[in-house]
N, C-alpha and C. Protein backbone atom coordinates (compact mmCIF):
# COMPACT_ATOMS: atom_id res chain seq x y z
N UNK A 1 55.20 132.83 66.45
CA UNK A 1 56.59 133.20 66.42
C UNK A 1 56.78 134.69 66.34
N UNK A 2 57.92 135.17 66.45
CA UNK A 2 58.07 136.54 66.56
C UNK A 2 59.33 136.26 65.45
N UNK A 3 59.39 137.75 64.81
CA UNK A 3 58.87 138.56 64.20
C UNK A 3 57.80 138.09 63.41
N UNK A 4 56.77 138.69 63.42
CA UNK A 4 55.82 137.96 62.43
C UNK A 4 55.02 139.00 60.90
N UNK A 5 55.91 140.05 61.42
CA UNK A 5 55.89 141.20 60.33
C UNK A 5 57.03 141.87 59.65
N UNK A 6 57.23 142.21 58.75
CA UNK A 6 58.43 142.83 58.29
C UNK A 6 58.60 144.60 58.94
N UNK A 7 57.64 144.89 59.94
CA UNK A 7 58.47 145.75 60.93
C UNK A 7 58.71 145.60 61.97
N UNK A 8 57.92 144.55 62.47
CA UNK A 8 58.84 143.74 63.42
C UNK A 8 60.08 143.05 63.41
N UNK A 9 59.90 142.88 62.32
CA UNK A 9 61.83 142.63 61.85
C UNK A 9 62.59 143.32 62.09
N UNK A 10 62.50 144.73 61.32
CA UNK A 10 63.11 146.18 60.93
C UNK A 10 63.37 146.31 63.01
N UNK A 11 62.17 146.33 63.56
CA UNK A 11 62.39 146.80 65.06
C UNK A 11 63.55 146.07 65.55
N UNK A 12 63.07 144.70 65.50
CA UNK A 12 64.38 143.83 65.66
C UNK A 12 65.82 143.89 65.37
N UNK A 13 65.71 144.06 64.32
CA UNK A 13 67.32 144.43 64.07
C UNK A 13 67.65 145.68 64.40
N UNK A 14 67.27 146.57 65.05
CA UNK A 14 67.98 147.90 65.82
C UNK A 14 68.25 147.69 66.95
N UNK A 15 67.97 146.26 68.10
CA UNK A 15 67.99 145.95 69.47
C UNK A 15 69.02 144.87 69.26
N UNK A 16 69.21 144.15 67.76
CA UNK A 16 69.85 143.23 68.35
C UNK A 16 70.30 142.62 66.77
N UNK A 17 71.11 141.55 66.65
CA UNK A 17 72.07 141.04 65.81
C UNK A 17 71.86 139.20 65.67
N UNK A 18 70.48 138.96 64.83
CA UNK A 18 70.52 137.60 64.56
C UNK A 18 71.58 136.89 63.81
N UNK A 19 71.50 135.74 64.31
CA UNK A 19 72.29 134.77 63.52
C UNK A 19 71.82 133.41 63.32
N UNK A 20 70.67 133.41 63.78
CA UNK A 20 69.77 132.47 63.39
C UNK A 20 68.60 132.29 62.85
N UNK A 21 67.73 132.41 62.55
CA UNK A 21 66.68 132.38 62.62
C UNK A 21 65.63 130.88 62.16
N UNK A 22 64.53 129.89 63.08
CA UNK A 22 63.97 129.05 62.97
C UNK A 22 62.58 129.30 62.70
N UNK A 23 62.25 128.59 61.40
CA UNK A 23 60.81 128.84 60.89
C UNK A 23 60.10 127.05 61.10
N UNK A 24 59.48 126.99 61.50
CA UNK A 24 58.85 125.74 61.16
C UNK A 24 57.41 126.01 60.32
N UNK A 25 57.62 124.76 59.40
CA UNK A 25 56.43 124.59 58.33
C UNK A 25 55.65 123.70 58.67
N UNK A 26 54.36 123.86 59.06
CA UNK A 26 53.55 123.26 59.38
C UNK A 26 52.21 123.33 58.50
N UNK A 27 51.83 122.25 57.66
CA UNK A 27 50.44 122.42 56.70
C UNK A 27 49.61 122.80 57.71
N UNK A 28 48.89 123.62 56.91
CA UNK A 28 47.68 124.72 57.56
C UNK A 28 46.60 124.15 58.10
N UNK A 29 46.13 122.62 57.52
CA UNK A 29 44.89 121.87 58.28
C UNK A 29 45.38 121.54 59.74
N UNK A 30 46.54 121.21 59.90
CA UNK A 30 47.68 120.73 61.08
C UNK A 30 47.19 121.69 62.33
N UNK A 31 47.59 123.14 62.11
CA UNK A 31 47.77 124.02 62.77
C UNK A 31 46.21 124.54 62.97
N UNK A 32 45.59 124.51 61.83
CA UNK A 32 43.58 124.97 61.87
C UNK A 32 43.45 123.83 63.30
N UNK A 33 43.17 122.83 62.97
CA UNK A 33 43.03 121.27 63.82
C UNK A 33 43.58 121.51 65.68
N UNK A 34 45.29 121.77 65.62
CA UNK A 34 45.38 121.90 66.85
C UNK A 34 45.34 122.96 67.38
N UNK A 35 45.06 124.63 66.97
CA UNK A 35 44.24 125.70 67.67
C UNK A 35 42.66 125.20 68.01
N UNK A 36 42.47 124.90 66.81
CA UNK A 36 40.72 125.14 67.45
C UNK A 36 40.94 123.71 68.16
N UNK A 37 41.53 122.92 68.80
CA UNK A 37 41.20 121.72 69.69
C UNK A 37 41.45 122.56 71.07
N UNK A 38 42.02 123.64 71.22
CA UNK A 38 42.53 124.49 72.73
C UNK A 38 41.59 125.29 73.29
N UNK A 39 41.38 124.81 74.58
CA UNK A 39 40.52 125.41 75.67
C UNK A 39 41.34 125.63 76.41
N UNK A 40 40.80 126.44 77.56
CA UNK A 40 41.39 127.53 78.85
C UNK A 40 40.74 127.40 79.88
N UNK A 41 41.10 127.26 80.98
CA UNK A 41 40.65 127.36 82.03
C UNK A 41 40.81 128.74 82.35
N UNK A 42 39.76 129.49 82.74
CA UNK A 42 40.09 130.95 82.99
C UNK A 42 39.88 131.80 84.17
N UNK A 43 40.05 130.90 85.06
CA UNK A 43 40.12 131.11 86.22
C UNK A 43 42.23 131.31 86.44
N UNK A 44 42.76 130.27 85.57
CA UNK A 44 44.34 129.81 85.73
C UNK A 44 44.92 130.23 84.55
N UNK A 45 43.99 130.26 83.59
CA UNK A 45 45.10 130.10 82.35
C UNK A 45 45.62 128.74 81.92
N UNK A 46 45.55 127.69 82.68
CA UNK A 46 45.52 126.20 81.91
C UNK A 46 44.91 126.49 80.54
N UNK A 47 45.85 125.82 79.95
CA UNK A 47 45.64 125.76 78.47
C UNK A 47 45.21 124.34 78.07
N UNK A 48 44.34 123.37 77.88
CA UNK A 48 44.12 122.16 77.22
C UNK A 48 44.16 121.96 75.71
N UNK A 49 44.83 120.71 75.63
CA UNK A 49 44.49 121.07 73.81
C UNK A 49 43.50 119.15 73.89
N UNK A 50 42.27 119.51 73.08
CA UNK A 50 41.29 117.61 73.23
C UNK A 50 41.96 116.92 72.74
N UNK A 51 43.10 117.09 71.73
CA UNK A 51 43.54 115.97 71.01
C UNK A 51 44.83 115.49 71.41
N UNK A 52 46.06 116.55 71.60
CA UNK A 52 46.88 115.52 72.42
C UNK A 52 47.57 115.89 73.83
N UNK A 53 46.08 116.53 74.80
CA UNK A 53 46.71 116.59 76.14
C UNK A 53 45.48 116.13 76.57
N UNK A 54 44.14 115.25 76.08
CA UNK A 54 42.95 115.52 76.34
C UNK A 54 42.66 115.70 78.30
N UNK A 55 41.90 115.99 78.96
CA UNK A 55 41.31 115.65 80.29
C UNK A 55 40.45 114.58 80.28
N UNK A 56 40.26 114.46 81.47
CA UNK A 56 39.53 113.13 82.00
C UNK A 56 37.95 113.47 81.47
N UNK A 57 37.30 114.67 81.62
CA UNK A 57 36.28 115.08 81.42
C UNK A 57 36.20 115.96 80.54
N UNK A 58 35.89 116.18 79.32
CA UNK A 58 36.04 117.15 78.35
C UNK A 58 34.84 118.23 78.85
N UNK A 59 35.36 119.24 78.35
CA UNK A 59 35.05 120.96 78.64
C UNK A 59 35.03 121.17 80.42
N UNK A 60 35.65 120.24 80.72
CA UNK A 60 35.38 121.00 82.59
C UNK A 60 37.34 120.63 83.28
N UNK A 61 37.55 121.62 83.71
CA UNK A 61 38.76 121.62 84.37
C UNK A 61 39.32 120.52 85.20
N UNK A 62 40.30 119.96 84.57
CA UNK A 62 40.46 118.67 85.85
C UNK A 62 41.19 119.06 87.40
N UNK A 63 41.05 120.28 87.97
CA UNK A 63 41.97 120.28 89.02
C UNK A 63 40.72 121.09 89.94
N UNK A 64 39.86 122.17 89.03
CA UNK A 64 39.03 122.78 89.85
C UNK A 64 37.55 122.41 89.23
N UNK A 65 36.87 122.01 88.43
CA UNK A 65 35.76 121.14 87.93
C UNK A 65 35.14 122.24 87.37
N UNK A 66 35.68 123.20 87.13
CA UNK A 66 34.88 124.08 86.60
C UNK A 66 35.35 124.54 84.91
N UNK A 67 33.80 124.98 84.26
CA UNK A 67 33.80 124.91 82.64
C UNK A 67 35.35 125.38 82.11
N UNK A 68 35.61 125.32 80.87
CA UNK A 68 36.85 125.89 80.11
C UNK A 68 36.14 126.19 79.00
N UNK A 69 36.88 127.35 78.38
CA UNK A 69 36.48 128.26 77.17
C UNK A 69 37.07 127.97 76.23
N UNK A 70 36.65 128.24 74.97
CA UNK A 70 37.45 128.25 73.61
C UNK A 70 37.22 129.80 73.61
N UNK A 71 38.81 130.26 73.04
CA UNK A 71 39.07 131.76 73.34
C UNK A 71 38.43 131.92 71.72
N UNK A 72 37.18 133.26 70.66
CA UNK A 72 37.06 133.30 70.16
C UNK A 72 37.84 133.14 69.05
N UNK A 73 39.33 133.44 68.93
CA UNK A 73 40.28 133.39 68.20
C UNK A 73 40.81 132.07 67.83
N UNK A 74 40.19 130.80 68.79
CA UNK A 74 40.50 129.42 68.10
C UNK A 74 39.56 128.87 68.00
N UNK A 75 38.61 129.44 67.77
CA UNK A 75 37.54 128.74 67.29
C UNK A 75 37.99 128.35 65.46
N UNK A 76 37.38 127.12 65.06
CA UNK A 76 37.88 127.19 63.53
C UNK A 76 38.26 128.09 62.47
N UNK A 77 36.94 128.55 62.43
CA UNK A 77 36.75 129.55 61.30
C UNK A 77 37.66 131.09 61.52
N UNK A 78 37.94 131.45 63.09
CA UNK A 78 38.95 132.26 63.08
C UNK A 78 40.67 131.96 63.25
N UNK A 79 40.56 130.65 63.34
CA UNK A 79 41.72 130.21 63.42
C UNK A 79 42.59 130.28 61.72
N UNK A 80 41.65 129.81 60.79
CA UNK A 80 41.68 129.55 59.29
C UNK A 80 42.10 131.16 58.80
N UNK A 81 41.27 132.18 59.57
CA UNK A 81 41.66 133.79 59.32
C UNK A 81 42.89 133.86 59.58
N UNK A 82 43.29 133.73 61.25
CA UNK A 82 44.65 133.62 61.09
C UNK A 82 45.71 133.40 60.47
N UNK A 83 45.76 132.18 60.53
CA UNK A 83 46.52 131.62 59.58
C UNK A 83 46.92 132.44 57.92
N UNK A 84 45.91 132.73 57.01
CA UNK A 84 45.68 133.50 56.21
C UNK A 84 46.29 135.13 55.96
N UNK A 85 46.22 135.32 57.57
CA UNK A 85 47.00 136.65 57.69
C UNK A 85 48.09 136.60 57.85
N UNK A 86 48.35 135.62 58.71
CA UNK A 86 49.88 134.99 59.27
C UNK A 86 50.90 134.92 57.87
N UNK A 87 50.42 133.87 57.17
CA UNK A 87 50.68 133.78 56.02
C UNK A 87 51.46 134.64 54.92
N UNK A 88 50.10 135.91 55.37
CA UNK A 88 50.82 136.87 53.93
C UNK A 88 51.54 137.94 54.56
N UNK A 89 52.02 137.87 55.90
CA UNK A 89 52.37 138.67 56.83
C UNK A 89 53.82 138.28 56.81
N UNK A 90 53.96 137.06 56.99
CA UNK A 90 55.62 136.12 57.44
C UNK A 90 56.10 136.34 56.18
N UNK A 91 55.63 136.09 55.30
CA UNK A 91 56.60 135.59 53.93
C UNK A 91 57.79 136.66 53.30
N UNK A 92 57.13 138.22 53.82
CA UNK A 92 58.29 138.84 53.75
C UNK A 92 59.53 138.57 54.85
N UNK A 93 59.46 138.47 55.89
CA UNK A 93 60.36 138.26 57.24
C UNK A 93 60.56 136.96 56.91
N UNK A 94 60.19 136.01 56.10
CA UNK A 94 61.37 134.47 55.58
C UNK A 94 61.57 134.82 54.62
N UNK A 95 61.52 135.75 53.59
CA UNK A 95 62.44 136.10 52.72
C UNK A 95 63.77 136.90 52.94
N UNK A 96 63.39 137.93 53.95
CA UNK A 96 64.74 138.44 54.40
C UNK A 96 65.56 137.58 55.41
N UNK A 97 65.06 136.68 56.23
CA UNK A 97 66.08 135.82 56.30
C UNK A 97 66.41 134.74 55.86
N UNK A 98 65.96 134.57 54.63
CA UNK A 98 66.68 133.40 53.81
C UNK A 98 67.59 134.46 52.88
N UNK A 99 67.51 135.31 52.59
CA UNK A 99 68.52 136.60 51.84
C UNK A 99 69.66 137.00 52.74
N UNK A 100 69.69 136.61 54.14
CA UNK A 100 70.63 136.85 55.13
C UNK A 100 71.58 135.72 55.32
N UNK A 101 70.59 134.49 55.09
CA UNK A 101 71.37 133.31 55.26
C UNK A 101 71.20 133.02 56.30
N UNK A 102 70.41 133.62 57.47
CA UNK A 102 70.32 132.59 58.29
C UNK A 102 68.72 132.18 58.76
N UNK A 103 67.91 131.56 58.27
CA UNK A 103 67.07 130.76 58.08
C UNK A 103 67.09 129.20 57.95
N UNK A 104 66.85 128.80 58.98
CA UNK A 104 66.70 127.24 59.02
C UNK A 104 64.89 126.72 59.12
N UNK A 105 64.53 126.25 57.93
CA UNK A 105 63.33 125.84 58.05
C UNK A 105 63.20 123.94 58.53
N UNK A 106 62.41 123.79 59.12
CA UNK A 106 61.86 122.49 59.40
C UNK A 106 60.40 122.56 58.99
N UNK A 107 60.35 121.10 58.16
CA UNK A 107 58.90 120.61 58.23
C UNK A 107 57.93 119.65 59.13
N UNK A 108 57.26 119.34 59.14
CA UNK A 108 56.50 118.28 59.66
C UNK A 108 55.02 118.71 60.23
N UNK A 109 54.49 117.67 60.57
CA UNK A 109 53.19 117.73 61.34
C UNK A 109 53.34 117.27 63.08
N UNK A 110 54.30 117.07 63.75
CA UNK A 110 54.65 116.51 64.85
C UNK A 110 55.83 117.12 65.51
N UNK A 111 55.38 117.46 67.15
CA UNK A 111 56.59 118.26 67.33
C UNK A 111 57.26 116.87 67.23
N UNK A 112 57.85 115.86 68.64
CA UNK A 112 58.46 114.69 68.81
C UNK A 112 59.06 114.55 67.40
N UNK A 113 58.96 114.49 66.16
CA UNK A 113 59.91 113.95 64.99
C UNK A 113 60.37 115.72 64.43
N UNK A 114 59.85 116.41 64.31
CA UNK A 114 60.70 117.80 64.23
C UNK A 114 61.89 118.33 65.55
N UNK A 115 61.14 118.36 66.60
CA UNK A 115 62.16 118.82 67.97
C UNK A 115 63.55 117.98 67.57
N UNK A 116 63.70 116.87 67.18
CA UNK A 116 65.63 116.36 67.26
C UNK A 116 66.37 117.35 66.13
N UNK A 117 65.88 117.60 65.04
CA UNK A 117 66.53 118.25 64.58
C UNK A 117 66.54 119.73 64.40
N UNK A 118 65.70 120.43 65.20
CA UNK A 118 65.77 121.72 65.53
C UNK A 118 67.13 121.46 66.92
N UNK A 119 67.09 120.53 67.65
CA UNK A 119 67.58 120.10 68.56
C UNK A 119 68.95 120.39 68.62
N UNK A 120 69.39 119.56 67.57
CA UNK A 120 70.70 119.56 66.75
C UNK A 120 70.97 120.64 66.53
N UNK A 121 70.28 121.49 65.51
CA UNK A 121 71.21 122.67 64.88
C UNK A 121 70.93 123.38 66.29
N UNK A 122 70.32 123.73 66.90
CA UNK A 122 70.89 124.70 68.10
C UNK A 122 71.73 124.15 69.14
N UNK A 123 71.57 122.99 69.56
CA UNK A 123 73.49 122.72 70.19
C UNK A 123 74.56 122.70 69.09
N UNK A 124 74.71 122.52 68.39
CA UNK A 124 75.51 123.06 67.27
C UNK A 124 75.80 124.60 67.47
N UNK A 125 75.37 125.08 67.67
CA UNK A 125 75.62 126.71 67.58
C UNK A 125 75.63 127.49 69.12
N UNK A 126 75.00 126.45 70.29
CA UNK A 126 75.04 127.22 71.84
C UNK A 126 75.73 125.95 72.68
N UNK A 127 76.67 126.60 72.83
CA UNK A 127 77.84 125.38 73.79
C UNK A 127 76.55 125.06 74.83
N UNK A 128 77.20 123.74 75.63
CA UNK A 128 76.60 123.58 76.45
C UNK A 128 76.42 124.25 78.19
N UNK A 129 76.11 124.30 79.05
CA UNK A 129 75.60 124.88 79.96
C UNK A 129 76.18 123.67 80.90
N UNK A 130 77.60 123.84 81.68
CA UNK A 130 78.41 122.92 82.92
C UNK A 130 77.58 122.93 84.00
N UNK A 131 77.06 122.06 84.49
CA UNK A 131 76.96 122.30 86.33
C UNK A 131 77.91 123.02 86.45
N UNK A 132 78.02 123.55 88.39
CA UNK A 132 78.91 123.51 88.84
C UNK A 132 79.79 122.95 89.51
N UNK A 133 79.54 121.62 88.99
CA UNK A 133 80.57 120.31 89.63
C UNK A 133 81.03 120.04 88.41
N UNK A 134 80.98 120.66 86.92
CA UNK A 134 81.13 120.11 85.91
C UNK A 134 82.55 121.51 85.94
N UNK A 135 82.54 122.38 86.45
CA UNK A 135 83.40 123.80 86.29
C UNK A 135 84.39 123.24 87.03
């Protein structure tokens, strides 16, 4: 997510004027688990994740048959770093926007049961978008 530092915040608010802001909480084994499951095809940039987009053939590309990488950064043990930094990095930037008031946190381990109600509060707040047979 972006801002993910409290001067990336500070930058932020000189370009522009939130009125929202969405944090999702996700336990840390959750997020360790589905980084390090993501490989790349790097020829494309296909992104696979083994656990819930798996391929037909694990570690080889299903469109061009050739290997896919785990980018060093999701490998476990640097994923767990992440996180860790992430961590003590965000907590100022969700404190200033829960001090602003506009912070909406969601929990869960699953997008499908989180997405309806992130869902909600943002049509709630962004009219909808007419065709132009609807104008």
């Amino acid at each position: 997510g972006f801002p993910r530092t409290l001067g990336q915040a500070k930058a932020l608010d000189r370009i522009c004027e939130l009125d929202l802001v969405i944090s999702l909480n996700i336990p840390f084994e959750t997020l360790k688990d589905r980084l390090s499951a993501r490989w790349v095809h790097p020829g494309s940039g296909r992104v696979y994740n083994m656990d819930f987009n798996p391929i037909p053939c694990q570690g080889i590309d299903d469109l061009t048959g050739e290997p896919l990488v785990q980018r060093d950064d999701d490998r476990p043990e640097a994923v767990a770093a992440r996180l860790r930094k992430y961590k003590d990095a965000a907590k100022p930037v969700i404190e200033l926007y829960k001090s602003r008031g506009i912070l909406h946190s969601f929990s869960g381990t699953e997008t499908n049961k989180i997405w309806p109600y992130v869902y909600t509060l943002l049509s709630s707040r962004i009219p909808p978008l007419l065709s132009d047979e609807e104008n």
